[in-house]
C-alpha atoms as a PDB file:
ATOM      1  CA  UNK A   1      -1.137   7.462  13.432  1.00  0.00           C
ATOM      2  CA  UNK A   2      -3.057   6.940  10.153  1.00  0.00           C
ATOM      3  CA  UNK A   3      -2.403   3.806   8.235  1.00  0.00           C
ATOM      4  CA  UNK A   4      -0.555   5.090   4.370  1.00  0.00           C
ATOM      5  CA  UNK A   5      -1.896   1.841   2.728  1.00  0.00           C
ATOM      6  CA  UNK A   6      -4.856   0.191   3.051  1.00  0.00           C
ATOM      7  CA  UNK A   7      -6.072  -2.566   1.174  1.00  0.00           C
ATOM      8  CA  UNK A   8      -9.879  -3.185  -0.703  1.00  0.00           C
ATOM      9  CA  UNK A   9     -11.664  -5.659  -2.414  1.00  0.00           C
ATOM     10  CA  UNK A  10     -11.732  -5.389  -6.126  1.00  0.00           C
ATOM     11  CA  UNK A  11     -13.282  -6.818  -8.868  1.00  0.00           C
ATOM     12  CA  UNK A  12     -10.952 -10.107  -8.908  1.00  0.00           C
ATOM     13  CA  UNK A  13      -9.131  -9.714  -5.691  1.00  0.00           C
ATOM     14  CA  UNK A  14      -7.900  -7.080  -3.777  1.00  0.00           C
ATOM     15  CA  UNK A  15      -6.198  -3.755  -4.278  1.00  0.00           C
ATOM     16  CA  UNK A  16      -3.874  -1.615  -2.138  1.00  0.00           C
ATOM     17  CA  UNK A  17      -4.968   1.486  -1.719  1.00  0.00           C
ATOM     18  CA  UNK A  18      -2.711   4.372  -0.803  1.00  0.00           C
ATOM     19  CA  UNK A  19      -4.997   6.395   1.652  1.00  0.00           C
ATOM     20  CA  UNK A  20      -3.677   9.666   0.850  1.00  0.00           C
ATOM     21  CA  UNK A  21      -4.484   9.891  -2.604  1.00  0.00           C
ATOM     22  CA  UNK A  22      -7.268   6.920  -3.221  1.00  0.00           C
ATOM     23  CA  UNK A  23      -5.689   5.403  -5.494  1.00  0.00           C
ATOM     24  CA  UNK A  24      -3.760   1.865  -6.029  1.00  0.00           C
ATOM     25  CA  UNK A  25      -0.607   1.650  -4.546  1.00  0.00           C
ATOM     26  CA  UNK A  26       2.139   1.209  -7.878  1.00  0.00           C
ATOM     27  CA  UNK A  27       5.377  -0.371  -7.873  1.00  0.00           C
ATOM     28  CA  UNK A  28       7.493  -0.663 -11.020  1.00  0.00           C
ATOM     29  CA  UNK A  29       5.028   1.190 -12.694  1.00  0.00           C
ATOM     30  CA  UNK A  30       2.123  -1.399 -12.228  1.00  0.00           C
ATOM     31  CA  UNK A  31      -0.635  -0.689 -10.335  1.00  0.00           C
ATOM     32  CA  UNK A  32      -1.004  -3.099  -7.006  1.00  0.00           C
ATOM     33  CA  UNK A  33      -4.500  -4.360  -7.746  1.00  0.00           C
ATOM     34  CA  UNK A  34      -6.072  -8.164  -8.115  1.00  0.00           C
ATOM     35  CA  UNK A  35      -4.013  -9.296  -5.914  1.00  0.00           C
ATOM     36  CA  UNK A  36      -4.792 -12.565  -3.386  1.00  0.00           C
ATOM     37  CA  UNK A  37      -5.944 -11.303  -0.101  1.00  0.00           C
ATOM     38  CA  UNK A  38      -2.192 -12.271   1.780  1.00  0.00           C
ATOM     39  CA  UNK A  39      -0.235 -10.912  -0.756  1.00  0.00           C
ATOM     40  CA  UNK A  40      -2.320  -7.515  -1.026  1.00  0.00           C
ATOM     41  CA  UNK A  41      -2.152  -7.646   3.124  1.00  0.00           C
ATOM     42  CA  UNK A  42       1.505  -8.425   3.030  1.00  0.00           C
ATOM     43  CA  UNK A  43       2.230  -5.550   0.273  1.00  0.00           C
ATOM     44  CA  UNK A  44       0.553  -2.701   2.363  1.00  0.00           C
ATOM     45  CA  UNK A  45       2.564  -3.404   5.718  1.00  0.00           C
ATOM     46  CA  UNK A  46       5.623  -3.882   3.884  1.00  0.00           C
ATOM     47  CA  UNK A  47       4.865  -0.313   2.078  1.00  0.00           C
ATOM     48  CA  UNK A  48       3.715   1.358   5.337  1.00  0.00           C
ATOM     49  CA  UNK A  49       6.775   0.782   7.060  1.00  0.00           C
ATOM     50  CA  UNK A  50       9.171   1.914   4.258  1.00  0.00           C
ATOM     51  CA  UNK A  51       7.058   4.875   4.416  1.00  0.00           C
ATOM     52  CA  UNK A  52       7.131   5.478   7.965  1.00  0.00           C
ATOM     53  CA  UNK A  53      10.801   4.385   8.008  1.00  0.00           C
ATOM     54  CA  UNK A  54      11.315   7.136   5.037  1.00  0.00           C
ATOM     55  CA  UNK A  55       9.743   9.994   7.619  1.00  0.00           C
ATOM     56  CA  UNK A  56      12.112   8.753  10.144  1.00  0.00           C
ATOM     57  CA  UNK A  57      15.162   9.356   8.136  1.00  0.00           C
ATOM     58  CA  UNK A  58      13.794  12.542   6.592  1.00  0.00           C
ATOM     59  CA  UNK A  59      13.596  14.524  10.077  1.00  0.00           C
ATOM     60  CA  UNK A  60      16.735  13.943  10.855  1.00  0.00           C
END
């Protein structure tokens, strides 16, 4: 299975990247980049398994 979000080094921290378009990851309308390295590590598993769990529900 491929990873969703990924996370890169920016220019002041780190960014999660959403691997299907390239881009940040944004929540609330703010894009999910600077970030300290946890938090940015944190943020991507937390998104990939509310995606995943959203493809669950979706086949049913």
């Amino acid at each position: 299975m491929v990873t969703r979000y990924t996370i890169e080094p920016d220019r002041i921290g780190w960014s999660v990247i959403d691997t299907e378009s390239g881009q940040p990851a944004v929540v609330f309308d703010t894009p999910q980049t600077g970030l300290p390295l946890e938090d940015a590590d944190d943020l991507a598993n937390a998104l990939g398994h509310l995606h995943a769990k959203g493809l669950k529900s979706a086949k049913r």
